[in-house]
Structure formats: structure tokens, C-alpha cells
Protein backbone atom coordinates (compact mmCIF):
# COMPACT_ATOMS: atom_id res chain seq x y z
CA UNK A 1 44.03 6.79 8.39
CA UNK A 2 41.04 7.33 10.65
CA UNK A 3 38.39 4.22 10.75
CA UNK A 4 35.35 4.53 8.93
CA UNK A 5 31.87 4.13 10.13
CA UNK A 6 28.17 4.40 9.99
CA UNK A 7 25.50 5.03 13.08
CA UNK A 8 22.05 2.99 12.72
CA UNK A 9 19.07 4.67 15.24
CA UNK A 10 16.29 2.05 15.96
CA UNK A 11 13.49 3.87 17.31
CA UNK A 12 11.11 2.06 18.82
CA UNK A 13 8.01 1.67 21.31
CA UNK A 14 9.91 1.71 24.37
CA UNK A 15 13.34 2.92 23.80
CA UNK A 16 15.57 4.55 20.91
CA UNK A 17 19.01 2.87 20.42
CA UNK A 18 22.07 3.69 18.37
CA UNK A 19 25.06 1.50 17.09
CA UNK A 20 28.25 2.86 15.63
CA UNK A 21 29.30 0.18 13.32
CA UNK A 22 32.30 0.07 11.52
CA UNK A 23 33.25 -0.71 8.18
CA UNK A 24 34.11 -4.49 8.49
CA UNK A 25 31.03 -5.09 10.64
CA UNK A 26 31.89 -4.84 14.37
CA UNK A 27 30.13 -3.02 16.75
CA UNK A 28 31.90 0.05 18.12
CA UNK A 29 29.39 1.57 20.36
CA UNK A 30 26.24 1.40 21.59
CA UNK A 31 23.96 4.14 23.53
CA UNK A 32 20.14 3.73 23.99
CA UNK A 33 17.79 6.39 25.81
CA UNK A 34 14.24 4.85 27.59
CA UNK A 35 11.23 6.57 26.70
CA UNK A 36 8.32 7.12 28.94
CA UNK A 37 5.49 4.59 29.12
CA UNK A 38 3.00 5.03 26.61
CA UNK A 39 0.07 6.39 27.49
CA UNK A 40 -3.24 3.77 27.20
CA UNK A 41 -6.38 4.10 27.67
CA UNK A 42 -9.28 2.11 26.19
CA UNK A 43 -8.31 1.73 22.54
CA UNK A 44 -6.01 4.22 22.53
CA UNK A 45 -2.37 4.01 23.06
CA UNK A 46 -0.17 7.30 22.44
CA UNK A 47 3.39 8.67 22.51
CA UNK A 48 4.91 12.16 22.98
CA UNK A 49 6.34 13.03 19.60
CA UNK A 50 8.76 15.97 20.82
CA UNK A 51 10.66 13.07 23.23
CA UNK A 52 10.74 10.52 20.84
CA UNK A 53 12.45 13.43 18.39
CA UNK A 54 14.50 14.28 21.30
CA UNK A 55 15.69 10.70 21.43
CA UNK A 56 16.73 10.51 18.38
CA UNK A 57 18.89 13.49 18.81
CA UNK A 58 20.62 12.31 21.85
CA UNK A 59 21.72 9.06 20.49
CA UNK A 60 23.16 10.32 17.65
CA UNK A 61 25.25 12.95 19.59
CA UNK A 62 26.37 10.40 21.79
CA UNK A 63 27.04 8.20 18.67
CA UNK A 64 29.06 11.42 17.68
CA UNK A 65 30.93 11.95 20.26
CA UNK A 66 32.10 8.79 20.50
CA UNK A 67 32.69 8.75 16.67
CA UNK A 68 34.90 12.38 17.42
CA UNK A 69 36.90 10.95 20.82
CA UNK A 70 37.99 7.94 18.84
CA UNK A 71 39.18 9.30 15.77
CA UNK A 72 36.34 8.18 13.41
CA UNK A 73 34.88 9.04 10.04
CA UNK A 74 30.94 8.79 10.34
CA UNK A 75 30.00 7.98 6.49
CA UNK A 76 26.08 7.91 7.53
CA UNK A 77 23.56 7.14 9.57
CA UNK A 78 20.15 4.61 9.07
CA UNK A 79 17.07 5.16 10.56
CA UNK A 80 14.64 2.29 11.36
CA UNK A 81 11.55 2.91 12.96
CA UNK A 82 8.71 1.37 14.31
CA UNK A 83 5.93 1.12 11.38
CA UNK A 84 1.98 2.43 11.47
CA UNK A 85 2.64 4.97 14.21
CA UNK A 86 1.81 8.89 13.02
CA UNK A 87 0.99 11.75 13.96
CA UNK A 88 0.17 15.33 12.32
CA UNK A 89 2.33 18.21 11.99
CA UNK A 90 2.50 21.68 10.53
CA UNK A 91 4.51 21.14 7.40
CA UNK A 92 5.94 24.77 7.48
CA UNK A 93 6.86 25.26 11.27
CA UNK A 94 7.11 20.94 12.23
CA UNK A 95 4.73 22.12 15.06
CA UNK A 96 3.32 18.58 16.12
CA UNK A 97 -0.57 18.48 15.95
CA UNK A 98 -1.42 15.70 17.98
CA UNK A 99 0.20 12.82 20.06
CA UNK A 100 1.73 10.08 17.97
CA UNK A 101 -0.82 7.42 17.53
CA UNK A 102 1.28 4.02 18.13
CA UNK A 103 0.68 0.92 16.19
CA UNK A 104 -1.13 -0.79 18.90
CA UNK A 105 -3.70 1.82 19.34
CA UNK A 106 -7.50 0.39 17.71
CA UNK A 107 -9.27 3.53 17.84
CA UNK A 108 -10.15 3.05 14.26
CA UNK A 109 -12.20 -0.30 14.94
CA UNK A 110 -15.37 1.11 14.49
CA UNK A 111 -14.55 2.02 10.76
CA UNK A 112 -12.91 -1.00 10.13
CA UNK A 113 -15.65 -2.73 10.86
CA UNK A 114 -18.02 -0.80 8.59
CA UNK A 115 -15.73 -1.03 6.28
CA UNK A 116 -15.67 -5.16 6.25
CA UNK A 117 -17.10 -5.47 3.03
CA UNK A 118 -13.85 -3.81 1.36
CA UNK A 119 -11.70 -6.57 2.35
CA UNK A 120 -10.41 -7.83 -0.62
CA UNK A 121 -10.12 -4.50 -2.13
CA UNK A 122 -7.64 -3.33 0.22
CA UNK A 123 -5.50 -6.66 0.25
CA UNK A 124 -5.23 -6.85 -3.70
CA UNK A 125 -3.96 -3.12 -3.20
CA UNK A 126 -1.44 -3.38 -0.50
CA UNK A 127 -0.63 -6.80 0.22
CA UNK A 128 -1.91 -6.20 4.16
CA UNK A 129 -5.34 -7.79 5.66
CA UNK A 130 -8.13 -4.53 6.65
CA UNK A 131 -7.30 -4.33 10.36
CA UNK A 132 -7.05 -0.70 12.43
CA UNK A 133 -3.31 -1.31 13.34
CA UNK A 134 -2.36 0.45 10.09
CA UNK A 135 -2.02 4.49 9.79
CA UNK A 136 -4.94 4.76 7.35
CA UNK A 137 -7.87 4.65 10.00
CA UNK A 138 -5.80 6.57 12.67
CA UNK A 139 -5.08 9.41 10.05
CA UNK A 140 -9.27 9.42 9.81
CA UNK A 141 -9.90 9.89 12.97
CA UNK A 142 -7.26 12.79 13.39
CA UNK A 143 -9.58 13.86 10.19
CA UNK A 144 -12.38 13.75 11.83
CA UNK A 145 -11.44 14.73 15.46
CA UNK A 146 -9.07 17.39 15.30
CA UNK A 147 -9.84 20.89 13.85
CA UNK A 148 -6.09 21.54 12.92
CA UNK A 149 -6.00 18.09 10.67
CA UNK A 150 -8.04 20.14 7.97
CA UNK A 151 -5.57 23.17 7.51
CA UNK A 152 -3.80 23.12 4.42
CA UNK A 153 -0.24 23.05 6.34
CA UNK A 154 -1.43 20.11 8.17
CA UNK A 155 0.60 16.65 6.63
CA UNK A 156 -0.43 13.19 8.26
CA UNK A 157 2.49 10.95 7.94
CA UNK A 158 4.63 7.84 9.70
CA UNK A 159 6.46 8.58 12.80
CA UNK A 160 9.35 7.83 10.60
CA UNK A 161 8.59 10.60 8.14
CA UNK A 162 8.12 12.94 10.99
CA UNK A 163 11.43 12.44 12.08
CA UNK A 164 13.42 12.62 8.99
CA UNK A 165 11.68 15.62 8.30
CA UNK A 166 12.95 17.10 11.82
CA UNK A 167 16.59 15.59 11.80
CA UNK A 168 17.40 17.14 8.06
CA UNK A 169 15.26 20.19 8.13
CA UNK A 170 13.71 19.28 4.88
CA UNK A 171 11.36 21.65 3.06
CA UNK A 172 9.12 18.60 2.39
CA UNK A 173 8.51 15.55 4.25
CA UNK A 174 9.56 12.28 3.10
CA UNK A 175 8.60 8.53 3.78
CA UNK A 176 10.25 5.67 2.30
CA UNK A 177 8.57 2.28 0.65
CA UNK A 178 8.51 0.06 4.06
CA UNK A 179 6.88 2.77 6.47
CA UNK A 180 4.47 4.12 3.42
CA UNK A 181 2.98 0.41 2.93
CA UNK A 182 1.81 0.50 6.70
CA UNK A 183 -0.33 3.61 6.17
CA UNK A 184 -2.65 1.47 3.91
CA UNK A 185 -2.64 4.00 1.35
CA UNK A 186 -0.04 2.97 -0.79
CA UNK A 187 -0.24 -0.01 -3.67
CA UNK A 188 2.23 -2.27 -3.24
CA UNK A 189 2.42 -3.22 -6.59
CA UNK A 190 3.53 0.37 -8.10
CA UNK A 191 4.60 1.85 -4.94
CA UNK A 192 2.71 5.23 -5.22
CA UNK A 193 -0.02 6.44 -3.43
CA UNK A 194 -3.50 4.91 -4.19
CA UNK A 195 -6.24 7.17 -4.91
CA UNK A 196 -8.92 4.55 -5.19
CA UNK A 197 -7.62 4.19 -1.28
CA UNK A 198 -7.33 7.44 -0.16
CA UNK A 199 -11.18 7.80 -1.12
CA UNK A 200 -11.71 4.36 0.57
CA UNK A 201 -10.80 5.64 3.72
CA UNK A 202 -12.29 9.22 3.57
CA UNK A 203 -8.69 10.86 3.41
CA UNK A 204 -8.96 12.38 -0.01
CA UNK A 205 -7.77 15.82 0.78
CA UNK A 206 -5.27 14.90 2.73
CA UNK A 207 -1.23 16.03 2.47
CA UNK A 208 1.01 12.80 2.50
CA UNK A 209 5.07 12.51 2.33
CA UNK A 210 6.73 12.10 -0.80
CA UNK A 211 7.39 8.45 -1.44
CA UNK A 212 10.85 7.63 -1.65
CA UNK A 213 13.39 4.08 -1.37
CA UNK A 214 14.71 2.82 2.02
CA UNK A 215 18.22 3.78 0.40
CA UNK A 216 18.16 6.88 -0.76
CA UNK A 217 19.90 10.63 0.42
CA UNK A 218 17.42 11.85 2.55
CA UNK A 219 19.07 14.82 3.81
CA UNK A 220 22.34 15.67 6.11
CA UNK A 221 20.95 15.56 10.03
CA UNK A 222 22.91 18.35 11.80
CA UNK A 223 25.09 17.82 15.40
CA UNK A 224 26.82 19.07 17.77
CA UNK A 225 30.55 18.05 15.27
CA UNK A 226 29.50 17.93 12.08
CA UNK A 227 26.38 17.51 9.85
CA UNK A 228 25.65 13.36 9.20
CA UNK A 229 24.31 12.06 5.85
CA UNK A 230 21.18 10.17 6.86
CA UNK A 231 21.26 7.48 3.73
CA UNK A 232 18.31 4.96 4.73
CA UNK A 233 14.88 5.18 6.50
CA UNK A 234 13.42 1.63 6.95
CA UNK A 235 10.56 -0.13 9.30
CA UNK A 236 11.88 -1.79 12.21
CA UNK A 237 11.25 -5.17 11.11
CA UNK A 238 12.91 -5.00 8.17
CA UNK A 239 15.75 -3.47 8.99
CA UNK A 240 15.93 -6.29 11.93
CA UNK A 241 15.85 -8.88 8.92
CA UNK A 242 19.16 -7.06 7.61
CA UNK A 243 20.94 -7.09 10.78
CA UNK A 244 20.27 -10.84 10.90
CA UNK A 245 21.48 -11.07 7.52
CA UNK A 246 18.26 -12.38 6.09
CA UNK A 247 19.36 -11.75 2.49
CA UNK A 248 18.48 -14.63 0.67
CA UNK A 249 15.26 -15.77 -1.04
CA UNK A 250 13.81 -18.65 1.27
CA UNK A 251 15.61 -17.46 4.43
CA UNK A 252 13.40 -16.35 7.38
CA UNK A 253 14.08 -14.47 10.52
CA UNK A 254 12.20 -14.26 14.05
CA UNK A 255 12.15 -10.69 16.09
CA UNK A 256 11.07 -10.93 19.21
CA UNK A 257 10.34 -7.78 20.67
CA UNK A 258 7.30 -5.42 22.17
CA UNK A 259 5.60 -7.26 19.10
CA UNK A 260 6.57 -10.22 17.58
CA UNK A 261 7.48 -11.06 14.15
CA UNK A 262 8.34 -13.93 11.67
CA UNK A 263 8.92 -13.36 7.98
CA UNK A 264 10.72 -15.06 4.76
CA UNK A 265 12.71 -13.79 2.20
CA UNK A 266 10.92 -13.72 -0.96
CA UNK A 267 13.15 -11.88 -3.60
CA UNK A 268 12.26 -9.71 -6.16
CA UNK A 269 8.85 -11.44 -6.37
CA UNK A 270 5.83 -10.01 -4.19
CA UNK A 271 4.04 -12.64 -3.28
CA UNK A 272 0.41 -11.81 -1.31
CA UNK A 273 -1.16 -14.65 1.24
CA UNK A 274 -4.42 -14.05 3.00
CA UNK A 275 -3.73 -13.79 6.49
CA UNK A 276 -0.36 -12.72 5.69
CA UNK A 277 1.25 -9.18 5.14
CA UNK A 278 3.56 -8.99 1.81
CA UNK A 279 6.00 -6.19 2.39
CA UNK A 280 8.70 -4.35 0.68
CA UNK A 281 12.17 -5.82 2.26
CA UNK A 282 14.24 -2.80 0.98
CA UNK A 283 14.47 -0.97 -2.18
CA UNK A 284 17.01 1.35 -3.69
CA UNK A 285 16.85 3.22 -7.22
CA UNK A 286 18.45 -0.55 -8.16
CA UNK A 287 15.44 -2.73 -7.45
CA UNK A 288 12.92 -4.10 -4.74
CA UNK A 289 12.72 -6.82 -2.69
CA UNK A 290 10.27 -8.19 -0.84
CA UNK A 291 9.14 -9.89 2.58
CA UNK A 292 5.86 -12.21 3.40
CA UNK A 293 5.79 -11.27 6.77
CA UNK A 294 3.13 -12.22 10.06
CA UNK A 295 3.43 -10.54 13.37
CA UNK A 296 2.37 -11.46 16.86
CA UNK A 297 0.70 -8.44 18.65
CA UNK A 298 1.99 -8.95 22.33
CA UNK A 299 5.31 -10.81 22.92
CA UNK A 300 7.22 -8.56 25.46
CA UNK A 301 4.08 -6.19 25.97
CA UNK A 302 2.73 -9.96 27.40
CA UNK A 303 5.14 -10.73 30.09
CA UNK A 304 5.62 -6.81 30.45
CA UNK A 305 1.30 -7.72 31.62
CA UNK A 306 1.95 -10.35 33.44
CA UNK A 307 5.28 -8.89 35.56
CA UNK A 308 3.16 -5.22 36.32
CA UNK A 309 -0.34 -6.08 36.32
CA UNK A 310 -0.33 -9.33 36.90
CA UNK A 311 2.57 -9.55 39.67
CA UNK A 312 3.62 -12.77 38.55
CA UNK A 313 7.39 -11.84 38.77
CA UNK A 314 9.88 -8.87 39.34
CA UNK A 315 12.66 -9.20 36.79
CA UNK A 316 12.16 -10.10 32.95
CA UNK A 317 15.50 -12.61 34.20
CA UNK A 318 13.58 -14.93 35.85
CA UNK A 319 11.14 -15.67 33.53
CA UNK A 320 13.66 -18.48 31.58
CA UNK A 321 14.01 -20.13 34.89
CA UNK A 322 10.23 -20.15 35.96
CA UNK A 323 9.80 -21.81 32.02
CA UNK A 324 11.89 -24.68 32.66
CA UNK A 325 10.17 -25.59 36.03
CA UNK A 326 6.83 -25.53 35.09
CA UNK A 327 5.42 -29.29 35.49
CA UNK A 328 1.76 -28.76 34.56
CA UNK A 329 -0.14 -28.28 31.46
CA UNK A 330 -1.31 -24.62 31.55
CA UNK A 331 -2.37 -23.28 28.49
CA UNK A 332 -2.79 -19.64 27.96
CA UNK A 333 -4.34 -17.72 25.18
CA UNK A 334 -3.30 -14.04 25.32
CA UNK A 335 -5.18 -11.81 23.64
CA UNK A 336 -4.00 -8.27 24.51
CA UNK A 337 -3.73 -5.74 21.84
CA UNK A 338 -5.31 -8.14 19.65
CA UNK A 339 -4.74 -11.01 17.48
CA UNK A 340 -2.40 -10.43 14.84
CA UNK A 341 -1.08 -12.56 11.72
CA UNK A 342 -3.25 -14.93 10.42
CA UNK A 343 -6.24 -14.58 13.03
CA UNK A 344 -6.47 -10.27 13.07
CA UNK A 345 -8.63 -9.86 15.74
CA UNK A 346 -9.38 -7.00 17.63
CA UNK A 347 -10.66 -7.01 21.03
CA UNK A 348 -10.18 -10.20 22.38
CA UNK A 349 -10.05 -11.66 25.39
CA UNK A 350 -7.75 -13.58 27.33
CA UNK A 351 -7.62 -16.96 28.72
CA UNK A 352 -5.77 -19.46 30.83
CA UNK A 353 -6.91 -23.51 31.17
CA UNK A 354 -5.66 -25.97 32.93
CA UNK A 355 -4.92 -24.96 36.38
CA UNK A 356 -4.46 -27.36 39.25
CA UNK A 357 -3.90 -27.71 42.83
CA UNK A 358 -0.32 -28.46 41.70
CA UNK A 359 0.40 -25.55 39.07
CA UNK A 360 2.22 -22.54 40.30
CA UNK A 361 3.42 -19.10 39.07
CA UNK A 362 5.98 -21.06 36.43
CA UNK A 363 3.33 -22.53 34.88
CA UNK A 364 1.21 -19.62 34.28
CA UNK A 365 4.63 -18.40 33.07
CA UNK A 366 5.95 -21.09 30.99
CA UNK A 367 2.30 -20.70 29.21
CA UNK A 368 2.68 -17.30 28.57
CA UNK A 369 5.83 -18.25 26.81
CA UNK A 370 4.69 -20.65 24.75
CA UNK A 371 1.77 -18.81 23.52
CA UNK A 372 4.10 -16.29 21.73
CA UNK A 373 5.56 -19.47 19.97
CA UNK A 374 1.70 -21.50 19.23
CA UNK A 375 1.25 -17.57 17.38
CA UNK A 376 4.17 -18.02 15.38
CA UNK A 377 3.65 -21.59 14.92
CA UNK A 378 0.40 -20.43 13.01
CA UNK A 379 1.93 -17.99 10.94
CA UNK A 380 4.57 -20.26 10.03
CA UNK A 381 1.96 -22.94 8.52
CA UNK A 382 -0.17 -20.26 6.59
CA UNK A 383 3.62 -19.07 5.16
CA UNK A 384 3.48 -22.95 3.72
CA UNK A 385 0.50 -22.98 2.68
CA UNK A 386 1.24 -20.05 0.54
CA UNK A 387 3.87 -22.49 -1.30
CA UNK A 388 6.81 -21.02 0.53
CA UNK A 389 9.38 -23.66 2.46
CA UNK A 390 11.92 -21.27 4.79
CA UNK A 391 15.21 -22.78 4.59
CA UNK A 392 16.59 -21.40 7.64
CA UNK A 393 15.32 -19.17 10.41
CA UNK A 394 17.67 -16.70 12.75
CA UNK A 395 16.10 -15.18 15.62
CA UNK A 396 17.37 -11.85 17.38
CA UNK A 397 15.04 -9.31 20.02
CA UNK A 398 15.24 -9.01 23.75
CA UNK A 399 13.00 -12.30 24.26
CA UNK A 400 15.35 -14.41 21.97
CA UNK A 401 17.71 -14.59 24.95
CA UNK A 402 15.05 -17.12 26.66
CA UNK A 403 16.65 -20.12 25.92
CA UNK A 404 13.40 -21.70 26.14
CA UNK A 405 11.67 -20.06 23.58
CA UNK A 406 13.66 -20.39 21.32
CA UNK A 407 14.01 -24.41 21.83
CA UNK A 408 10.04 -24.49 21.95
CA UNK A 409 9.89 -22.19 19.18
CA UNK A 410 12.64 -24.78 16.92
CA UNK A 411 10.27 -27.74 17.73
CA UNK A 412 7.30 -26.52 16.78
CA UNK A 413 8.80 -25.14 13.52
CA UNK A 414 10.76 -28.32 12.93
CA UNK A 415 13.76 -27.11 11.99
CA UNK A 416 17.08 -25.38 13.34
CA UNK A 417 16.91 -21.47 14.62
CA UNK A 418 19.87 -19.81 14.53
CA UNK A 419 20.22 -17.05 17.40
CA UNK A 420 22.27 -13.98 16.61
CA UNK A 421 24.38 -12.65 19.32
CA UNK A 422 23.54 -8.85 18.21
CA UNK A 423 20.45 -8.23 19.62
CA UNK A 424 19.96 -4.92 18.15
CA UNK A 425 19.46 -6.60 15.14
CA UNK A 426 17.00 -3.18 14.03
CA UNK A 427 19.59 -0.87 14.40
CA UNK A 428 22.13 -2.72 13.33
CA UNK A 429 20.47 -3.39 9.72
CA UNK A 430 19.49 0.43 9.68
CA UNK A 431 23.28 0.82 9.39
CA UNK A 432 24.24 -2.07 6.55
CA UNK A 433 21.45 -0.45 4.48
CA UNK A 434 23.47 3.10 4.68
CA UNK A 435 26.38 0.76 4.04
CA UNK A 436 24.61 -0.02 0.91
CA UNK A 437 23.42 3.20 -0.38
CA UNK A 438 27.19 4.80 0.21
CA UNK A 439 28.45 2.22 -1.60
CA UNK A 440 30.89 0.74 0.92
CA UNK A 441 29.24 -2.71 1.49
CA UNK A 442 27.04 -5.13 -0.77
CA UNK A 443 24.08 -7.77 0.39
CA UNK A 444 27.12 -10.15 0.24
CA UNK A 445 29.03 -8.27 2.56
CA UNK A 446 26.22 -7.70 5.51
CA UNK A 447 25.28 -11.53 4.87
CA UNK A 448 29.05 -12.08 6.22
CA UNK A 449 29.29 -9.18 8.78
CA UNK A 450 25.23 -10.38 10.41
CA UNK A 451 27.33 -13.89 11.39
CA UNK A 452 25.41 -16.26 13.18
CA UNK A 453 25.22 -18.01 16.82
CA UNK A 454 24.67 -21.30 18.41
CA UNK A 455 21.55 -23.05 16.80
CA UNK A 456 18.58 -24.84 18.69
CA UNK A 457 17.93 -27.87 17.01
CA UNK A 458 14.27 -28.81 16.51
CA UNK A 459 13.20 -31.84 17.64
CA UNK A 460 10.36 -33.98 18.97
CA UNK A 461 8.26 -32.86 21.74
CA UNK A 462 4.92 -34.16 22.61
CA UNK A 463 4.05 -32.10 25.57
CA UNK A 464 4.55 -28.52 23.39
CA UNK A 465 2.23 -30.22 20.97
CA UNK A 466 0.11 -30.90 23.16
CA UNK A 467 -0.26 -28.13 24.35
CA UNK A 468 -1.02 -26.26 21.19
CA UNK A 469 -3.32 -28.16 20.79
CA UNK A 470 -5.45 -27.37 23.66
CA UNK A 471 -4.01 -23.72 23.00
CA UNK A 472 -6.03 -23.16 19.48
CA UNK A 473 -9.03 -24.89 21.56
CA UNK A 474 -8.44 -22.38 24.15
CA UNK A 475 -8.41 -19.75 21.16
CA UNK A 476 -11.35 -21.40 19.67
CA UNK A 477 -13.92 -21.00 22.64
CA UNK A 478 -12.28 -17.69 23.62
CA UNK A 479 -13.36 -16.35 20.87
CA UNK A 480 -16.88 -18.36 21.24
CA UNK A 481 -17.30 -17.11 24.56
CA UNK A 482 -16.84 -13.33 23.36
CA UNK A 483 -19.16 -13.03 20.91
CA UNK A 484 -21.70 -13.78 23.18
């Protein structure tokens, strides 16, 4: 008999992977296409829809092929994506109407900020703080900046909806729970679209996806072999806390990627913090359950900075090294793309202290490092002070291979992090969650499958303390200093 499988895509900022996973969990194969730098310029930070699409589509024929030349059965393929990025396309033709607009880009500021007063409104709605990384103020501005956004055939949706639409040749476009909540539009409470928000924002008239679950039969995605069921769209983060087998009520998991992100299991119980994002985990026609969640704006965007604009280094492999020689205390508060979970602010500056004669390029380094970690350190207390105690943390993401990180990030947490050997944690939970909705595997089964690594023990270190403490000075006055 032929071994079964199922593909998970993980499209994200800077590249598109696949995995082909089989049936008892192992990794078959693994493909991954680079996508060109994102354009930035000011506030605005943009992608080229048609080769993110085209992405997609090669790593699932590779995925295929592979699939064909070793005898396998492809059961279906998961798509996670990364969340709050849209565009505009013709619903009729899928004729793309404007760049995608990625999650980084603050265009919207302005009417976020006239919009202050609506605060609470918006976080009693959806769970999320009133900030312009979300799709809602990006979709006004296509409103108000683009003739084409007006037609009647125009629909403003998720990068994710955009490309299930595409891949299954759907008469209607489709987003699921996880990607819908970052648009800003949709109550987390009853899962529908808000009207109350949609006239918030201006964006009335608009034409949104069809709200769906993350598990659900979205359509058959056509190859080169044979059509592919695509059975779960998800956000990227979620999907990562799958593939580290964050299944649990009280568990928490650590992504460390372009952005950064910590959140903890909270069951079937939605449970809103100011500060703090509360998210749908995954849902099915079953039941929903739910993530508090805090992200970090710039973790590998920072030392991407710091290795091309900066100079500091060549390779991403030397930053570990450069960590664990640093000798002085440099603190550095980086503030590009903005603040994220609990602080949300927008443009920002950034800031280094505590240079001497003696401090070199590890320090400024090392710093750079452990600013990601004082970030999630902060998110990590508001989580408590919500009333929720993590039991566990597992970590996964390109930067979880610095070994000091991770260490820095266990002792300022205080407890054990656990860090997965998959890294592709993203697309590898994109694929348990089809497991799921075929019916092959159960939360049980990816808990097993997700396994777990070598844990770095928290313990007791002064000098990171510290350090963060003179980093939320450093945060403090930077701030100070910029609203001069």
C-alpha cells in the first residue's frame, strides 16, 4: 500500500515553504522558494501578489512531484499564512488591484490616530488593541486611494483569502476565523462580520470573504498530477503553535521569526487582556479554541537592520558567537516597525546606551538580541497579570537556533523552554490541522507527532536583569525624547 500524506504551505514575508508530512508525523520533504525583498518606503511596505501566488504554486508542485516519484497518496494540503496583509482583487477575473499591503506597513496611522477615542470599542469587539498593523485601516486607504476599490467586483480581503481563492478557482472568496480577526472587522465573540465596525472604519460598502473555520473543505487546488484537497487555511502563528504541539490549555509557545511572537493556550474560553491580542487558535464545525497572544514587531527584520544597514556582520551565523562575547553592558531599544504587544507604538525611534571605549560590534549585537527577549519578557508579565500562569513554553523560528536567546529568553521567563527541532513549525501545523479536518489524526495525535527538544533551563542571571532594566529606561526616555 502506498504511504499516505498531507503537504502544509507556510507563506510568509520572506519566503513560501512546503512540508510533505506523512501520516505518523515525519517529515518527508521539504522545498521553500525566496521571495523578493519587500518593497519600503516611508510607512509603506508592499509585496507583489502575482509572485507570492506563484510561490505557492511552485511548492506545491514540487511537494507533488515528490509525493508522485515516491509512491505517495497526498490526502491534503494546509495553508498558513502570514495575517493582516491584503490586497484588492477583481472577484470575477482574480485580476489583482493593488500591491499586497504587508502587516508591517503603517500607512493607516493617521486614521488611527483620529480614531483614538474608539479604543475600547474596537477591543471589546475583536479582542485586538486599535493599532494600523491590522487590514481594517489598509483596506481604507485602498478605499480612499484607488479608483478601482469602489467597483462593485472589487473584494478587499487577507492575503490568505486571495490565495485560496486563486489555488481552488472558487466562485467566491473565502477567509477563515484566524486571518478574518486581523482585518479588525470581525467580532470575536460571534465570529461574523461587525457592522458597527465596518461603519467605524468607513468601509461600509465594501465586499468581504465569506467567513469560514480554519478546518474546513475549501476547495480542490489543481497541479500538474492530480487536483489536492486544500482542508485548512490558518494565520501563521497559529498554525506555528500546532506544529509545536501547543494543544493544551496553559501551554505557551515562542516563534521567532521576521516578527516575533509569544502566546498561551487558553481553551475554549476567550479571554481579552489590554495590551494583549485574544485570538482564535483553530476552529472546525466541532468547536473553537482560543489563543492570548503578544507579538514583537522586529525580531529577524532587527538583525536583518543591523547585518544590511547597519554592517555590523555578514552572516545571520555569527551572530550566536558575537552574543556570547560581548563583555559590556549595551542596551539597545529597537524600535523599527514599531512597538508591538503591550506598548503598540508606532513610529518610534531607536536607541542604544551604554557604549564604551571597551564595547565592540558583539556588544551592539548581543543587545540587539536581548532586546527581542526584554519585548517578550513584557508580554509575558501582562499574560500574568491577566490571571494566566503558562505551564510550559516551546520555542521554534529561524532565531530559536541562537542558543543564546533562547537561554536569555528561559531566565527572564523563569522557567524551562523547550526548543523544537522542526523549525518550520508554520507549515508543519498547516498540515496536522488538514490531518484533523480529514479525519486521520486528533489534537492527541499532533501533541505526540510535534515531540520536543533539549530544554534551556531558566535560571538566575543578574547581568540580563540588569540590563532590562536599563532597557525599559532606555524605552522610557526614547519615547520621552520623541515626543518632543
Amino acid at each position: 500500500m502506498n504511504q499516505e500524506c498531507f503537504i502544509g504551505i507556510d507563506q510568509g514575508s520572506s519566503s513560501t515553504k512546503a512540508l510533505v508530512i506523512g501520516v505518523s508525523g515525519e517529515v518527508l520533504f521539504r522545498t521553500k522558494r525566496e521571495l523578493t525583498r519587500p518593497f519600503r518606503e516611508g510607512l509603506r511596505v508592499e509585496q507583489d501578489p502575482i509572485e507570492v501566488l506563484g510561490s505557492v504554486r511552485e511548492v506545491l508542485e514540487d511537494s507533488m512531484r515528490h509525493a508522485d516519484s515516491a509512491g505517495l497518496t497526498v490526502l491534503g494540503a494546509g495553508l498558513s499564512c502570514q495575517r493582516s496583509s491584503c490586497l484588492i482583487w477583481n472577484v470575477e477575473t482574480g485580476e489583482t488591484l493593488s500591491p499586497v499591503i504587508s502587516w508591517r506597513d503603517t500607512r493607516g496611522t493617521g486614521l488611527i490616530d483620529r480614531m483614538a477615542g474608539q479604543k475600547e470599542r474596537v477591543f471589546t469587539a475583536t479582542g485586538l488593541p486599535l493599532t494600523p498593523y491590522y487590514s481594517a485601516s489598509k483596506f481604507r486607504w485602498l478605499r480612499d486611494s484607488l479608483p478601482a476599490a469602489r467597483k462593485k467586483t472589487t473584494v478587499y480581503g487577507t492575503l490568505s483569502s486571495y490565495l485560496v481563492q486563486q489555488l481552488t478557482n472558487g466562485a467566491r472568496p473565502i477567509i477563515d476565523h484566524t486571518n478574518a480577526a486581523r482585518t479588525q472587522l470581525m467580532d470575536i465573540r460571534s465570529l461574523a462580520w461587525d457592522p458597527g465596525l465596518l461603519d467605524l472604519f468607513g468601509l461600509s460598502e465594501i465586499h468581504l470573504p465569506v467567513i469560514k473555520p480554519t478546518a474546513h473543505d475549501f476547495g480542490r487546488i489543481g497541479t500538474s498530477s492530480e487536483d489536492v484537497p486544500l482542508l485548512a487555511s490558518i494565520g501563521d502563528q497559529q498554525a506555528a503553535m500546532l506544529g509545536l504541539g501547543v494543544t493544551n490549555k496553559g501551554e505557551g509557545g515562542i516563534n521567532y521569526g521576521t516578527g516575533g511572537f509569544l502566546m498561551v493556550n487558553t481553551g475554549e474560553t476567550l479571554v481579552p487582556a489590554p495590551g494583549l491580542m485574544a485570538s482564535v487558535h483553530y476552529s472546525s464545525n466541532s468547536g473553537n479554541h482560543y489563543l492570548l497572544e503578544g507579538s514583537v514587531n522586529a525580531v529577524g527584520d532587527a538583525l536583518e537592520w543591523l547585518r544590511v544597514r547597519i554592517g555590523l556582520f555578514r552572516e545571520f551565523d555569527e551572530v550566536d558567537d558575537l552574543c556570547w562575547k560581548a563583555l559590556t553592558d549595551v542596551v539597545a531599544f529597537i524600535g523599527i516597525n514599531g512597538t508591538g504587544a503591550p506598548h503598540w507604538e508606532t513610529g518610534i525611534s531607536s536607541s542604544i546606551h551604554g557604549l564604551t571605549a571597551d564595547s565592540t560590534t558583539a556588544d551592539i549585537v548581543r543587545a540587539a538580541v536581548e532586546n527581542i527577549a526584554f519585548f517578550m519578557r513584557d508580554i509575558a508579565d501582562t499574560v500574568r497579570a491577566a490571571g494566566i500562569q503558562p505551564s510550559a513554553f516551546a520555542t521554534a523560528g529561524g532565531l530559536s537556533s541562537l542558543s543564546y536567546l533562547v537561554q536569555v529568553q528561559a531566565d527572564l521567563l523563569g522557567m524551562g523552554i523547550t526548543v523544537n527541532e522542526e523549525k518550520e513549525v508554520s507549515a508543519r501545523g498547516a498540515a496536522f490541522l488538514a490531518g484533523i479536518q480529514h479525519g486521520t489524526w486528533t489534537t492527541r495525535d499532533i501533541k505526540k507527532m510535534a515531540g520536543t527538544g533539549e530544554p534551556a533551563e531558566g535560571r538566575t542571571n543578574p547581568g540580563v536583569l540588569h540590563r532590562y532594566g536599563r532597557w525599559k529606561e532606555l524605552h522610557r526616555m526614547t519615547r520621552a525624547i520623541d515626543a518632543r
